[in-house]
N, C-alpha and C. Protein backbone atom coordinates (compact mmCIF):
# COMPACT_ATOMS: atom_id res chain seq x y z
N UNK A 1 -10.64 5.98 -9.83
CA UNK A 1 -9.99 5.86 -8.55
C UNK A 1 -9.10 4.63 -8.56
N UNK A 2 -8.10 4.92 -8.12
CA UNK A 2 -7.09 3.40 -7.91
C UNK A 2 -7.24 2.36 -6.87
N UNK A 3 -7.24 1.35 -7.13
CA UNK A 3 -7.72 0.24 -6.18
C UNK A 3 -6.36 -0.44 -5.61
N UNK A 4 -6.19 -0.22 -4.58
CA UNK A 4 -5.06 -1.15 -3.75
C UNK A 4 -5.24 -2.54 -3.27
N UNK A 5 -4.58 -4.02 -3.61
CA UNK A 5 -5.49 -5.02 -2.85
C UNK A 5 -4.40 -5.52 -2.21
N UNK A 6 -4.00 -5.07 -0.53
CA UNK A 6 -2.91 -6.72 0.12
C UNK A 6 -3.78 -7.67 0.29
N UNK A 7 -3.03 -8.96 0.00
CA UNK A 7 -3.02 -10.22 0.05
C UNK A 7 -2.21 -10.42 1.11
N UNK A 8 -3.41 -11.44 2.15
CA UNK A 8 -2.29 -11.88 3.32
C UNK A 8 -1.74 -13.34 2.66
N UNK A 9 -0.50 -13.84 2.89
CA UNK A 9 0.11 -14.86 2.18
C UNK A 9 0.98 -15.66 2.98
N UNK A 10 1.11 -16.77 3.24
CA UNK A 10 2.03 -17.66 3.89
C UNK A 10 3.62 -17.42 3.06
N UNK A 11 4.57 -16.73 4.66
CA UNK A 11 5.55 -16.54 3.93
C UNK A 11 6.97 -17.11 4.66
N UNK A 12 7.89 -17.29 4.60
CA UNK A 12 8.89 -17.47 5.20
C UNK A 12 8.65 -18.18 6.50
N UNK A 13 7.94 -19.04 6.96
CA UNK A 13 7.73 -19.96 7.72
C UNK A 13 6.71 -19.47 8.99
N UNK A 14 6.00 -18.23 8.36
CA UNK A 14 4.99 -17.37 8.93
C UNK A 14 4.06 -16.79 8.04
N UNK A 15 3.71 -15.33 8.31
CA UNK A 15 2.64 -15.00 7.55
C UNK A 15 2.76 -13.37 7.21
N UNK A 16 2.61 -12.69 6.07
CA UNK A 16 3.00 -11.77 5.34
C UNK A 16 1.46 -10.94 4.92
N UNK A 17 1.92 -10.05 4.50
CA UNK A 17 1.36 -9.06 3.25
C UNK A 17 1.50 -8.46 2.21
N UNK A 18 1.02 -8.65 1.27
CA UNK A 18 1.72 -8.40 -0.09
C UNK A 18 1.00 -7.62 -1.11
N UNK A 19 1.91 -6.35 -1.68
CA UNK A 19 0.78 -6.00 -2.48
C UNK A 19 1.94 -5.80 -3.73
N UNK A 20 1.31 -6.01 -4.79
CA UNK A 20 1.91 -6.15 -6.36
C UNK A 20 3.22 -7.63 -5.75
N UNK A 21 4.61 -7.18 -6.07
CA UNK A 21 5.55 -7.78 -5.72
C UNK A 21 6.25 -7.55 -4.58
N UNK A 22 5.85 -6.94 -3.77
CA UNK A 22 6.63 -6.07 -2.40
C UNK A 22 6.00 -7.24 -1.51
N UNK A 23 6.07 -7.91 -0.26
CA UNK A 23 6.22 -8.99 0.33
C UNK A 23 6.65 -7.84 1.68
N UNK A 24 5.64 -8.10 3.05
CA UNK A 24 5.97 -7.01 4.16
C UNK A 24 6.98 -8.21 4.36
N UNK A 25 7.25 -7.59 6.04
CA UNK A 25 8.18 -8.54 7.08
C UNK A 25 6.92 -9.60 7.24
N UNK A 26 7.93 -10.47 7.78
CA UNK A 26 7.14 -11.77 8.32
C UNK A 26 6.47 -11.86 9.94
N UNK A 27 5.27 -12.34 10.04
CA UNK A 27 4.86 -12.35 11.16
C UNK A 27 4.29 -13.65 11.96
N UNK A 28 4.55 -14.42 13.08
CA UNK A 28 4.28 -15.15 13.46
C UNK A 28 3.12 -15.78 13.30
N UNK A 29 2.38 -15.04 13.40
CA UNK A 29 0.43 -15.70 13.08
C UNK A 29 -0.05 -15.01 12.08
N UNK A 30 -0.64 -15.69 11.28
CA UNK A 30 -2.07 -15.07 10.32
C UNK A 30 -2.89 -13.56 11.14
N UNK A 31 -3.21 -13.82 12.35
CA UNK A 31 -3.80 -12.65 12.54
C UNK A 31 -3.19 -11.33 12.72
N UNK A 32 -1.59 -11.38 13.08
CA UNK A 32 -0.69 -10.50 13.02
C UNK A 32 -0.42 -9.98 11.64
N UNK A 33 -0.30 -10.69 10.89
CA UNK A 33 -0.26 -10.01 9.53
C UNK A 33 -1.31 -9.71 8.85
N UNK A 34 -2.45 -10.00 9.60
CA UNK A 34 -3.91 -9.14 8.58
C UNK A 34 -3.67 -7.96 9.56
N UNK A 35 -3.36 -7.90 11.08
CA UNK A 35 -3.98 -7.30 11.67
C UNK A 35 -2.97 -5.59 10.95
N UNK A 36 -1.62 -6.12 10.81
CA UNK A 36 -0.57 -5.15 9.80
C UNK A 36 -1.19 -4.24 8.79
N UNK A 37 -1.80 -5.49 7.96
CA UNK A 37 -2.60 -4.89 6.72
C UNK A 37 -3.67 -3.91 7.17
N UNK A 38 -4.32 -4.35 7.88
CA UNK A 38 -5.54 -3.36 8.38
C UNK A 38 -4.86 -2.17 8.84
N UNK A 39 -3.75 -2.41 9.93
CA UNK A 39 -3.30 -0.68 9.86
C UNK A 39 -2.86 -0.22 8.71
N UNK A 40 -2.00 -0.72 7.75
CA UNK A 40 -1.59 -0.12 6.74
C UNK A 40 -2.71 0.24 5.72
N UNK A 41 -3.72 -0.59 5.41
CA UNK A 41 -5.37 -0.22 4.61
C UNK A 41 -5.47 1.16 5.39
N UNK A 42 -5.97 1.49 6.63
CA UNK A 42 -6.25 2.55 7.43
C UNK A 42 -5.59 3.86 7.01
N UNK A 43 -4.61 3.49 7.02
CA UNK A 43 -3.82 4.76 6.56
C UNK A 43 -3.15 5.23 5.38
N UNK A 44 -3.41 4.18 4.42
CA UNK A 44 -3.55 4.64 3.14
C UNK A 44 -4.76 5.19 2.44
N UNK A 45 -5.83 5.37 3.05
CA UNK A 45 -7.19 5.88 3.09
C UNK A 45 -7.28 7.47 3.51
N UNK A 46 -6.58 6.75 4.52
CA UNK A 46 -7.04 8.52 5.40
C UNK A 46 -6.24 9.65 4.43
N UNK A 47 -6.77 10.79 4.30
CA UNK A 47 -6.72 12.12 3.47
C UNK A 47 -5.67 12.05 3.95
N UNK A 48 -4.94 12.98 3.40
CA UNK A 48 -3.65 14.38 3.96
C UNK A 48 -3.49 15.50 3.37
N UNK A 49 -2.64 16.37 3.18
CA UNK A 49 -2.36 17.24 2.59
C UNK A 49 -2.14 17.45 1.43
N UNK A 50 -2.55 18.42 0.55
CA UNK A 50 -2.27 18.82 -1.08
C UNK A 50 -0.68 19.21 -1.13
N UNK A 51 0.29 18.62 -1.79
CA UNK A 51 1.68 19.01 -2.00
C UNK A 51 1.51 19.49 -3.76
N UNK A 52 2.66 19.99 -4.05
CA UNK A 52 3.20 19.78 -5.46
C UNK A 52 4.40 19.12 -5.09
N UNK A 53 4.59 18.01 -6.10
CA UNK A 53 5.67 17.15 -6.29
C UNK A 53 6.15 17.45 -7.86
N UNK A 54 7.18 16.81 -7.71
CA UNK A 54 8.47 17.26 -9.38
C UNK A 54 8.70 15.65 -9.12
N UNK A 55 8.98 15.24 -10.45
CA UNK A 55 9.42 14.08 -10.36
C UNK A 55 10.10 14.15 -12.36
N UNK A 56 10.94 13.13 -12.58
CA UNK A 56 11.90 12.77 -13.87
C UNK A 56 11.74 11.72 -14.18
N UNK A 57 11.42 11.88 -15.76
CA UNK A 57 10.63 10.61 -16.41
C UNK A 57 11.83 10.09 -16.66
N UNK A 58 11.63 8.59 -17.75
CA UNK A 58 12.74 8.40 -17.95
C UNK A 58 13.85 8.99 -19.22
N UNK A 59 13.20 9.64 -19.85
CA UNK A 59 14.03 10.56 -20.65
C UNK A 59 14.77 11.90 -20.64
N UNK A 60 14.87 12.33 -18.90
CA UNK A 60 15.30 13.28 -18.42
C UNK A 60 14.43 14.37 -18.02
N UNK A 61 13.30 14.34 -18.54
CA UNK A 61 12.56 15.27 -18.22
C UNK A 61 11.81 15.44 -16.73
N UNK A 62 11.79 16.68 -16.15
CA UNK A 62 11.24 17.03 -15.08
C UNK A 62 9.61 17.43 -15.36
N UNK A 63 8.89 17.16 -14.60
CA UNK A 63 7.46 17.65 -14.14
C UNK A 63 6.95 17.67 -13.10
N UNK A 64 6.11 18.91 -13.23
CA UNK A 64 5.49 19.62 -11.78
C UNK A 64 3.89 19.25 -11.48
N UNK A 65 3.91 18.25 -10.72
CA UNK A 65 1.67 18.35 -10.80
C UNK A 65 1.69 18.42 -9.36
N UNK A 66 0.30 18.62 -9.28
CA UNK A 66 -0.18 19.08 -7.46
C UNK A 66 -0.47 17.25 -7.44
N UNK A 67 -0.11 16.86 -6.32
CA UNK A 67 -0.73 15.43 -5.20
C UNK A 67 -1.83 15.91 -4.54
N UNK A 68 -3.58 15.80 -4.77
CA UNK A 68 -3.97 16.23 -3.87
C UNK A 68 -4.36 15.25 -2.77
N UNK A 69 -4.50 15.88 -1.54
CA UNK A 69 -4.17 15.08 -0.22
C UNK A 69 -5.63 14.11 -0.24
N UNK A 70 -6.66 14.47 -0.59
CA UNK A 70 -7.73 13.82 -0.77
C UNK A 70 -8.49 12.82 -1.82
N UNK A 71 -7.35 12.70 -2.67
CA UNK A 71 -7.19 11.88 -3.80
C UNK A 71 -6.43 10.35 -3.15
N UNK A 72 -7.45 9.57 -2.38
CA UNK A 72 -7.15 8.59 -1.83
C UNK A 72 -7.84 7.30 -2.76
N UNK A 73 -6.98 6.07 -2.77
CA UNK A 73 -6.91 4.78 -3.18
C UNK A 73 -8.50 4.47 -2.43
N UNK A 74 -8.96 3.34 -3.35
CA UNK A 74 -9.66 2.16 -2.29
C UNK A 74 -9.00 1.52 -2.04
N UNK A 75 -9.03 0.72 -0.99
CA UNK A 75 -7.99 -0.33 -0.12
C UNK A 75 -8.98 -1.62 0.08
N UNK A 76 -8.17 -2.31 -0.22
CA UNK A 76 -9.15 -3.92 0.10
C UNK A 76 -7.87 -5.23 0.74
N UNK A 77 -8.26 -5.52 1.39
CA UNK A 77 -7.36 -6.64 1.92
C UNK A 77 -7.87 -8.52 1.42
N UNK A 78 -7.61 -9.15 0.77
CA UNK A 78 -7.89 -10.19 0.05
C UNK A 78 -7.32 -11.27 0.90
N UNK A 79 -7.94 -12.29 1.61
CA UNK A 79 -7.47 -12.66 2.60
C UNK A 79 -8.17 -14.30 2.46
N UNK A 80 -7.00 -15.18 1.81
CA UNK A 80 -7.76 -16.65 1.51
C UNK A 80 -6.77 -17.82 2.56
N UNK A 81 -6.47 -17.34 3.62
CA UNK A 81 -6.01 -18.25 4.27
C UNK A 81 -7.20 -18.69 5.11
C-alpha cells in the first residue's frame, strides 16, 4: 500500500503543507494549514470509483490498466511545529 505523508511547514511568512516537493498555498496560522491537510488526508482516503486509465511512458508507448477506486493510500500528516 502507498503511504502519503504532508508535512505542515513554516512557509512564506505563514504556514503550508507539503508533500514530496509540491508546497500548498500559504495560510495565516498553523492551525489553518493542518486544518487543510486534514481535509485533503480525508479525501485522499475515501474510496471512489474503478476507471480504466491510458497513460504514455516515456518512450512513446501507450498503456491501458484499471485504477481501482478502492485502492486507497495511507495518509499521515507529520506535524513538528
Amino acid at each position: 500500500m502507498t503511504k502519503i505523508i504532508y508535512e505542515i511547514i513554516q512557509h512564506d511568512g505563514g504556514w503550508a503543507f507539503k508533500l514530496g516537493d509540491t508546497i500548498s498555498e500559504t495560510f495565516a496560522s498553523h492551525d489553518g494549514a493542518y486544518a487543510a491537510a486534514k481535509r485533503v488526508a480525508i479525501e485522499q482516503a475515501r474510496p471512489g470509483e474503478t476507471h480504466g486509465i491510458s497513460w504514455e511512458d516515456e518512450r512513446g508507448r501507450w498503456h491501458d490498466e484499471i485504477s481501482p477506486g478502492d485502492d486507497r493510500p495511507e495518509v499521515e500528516i507529520q506535524d513538528k511545529g
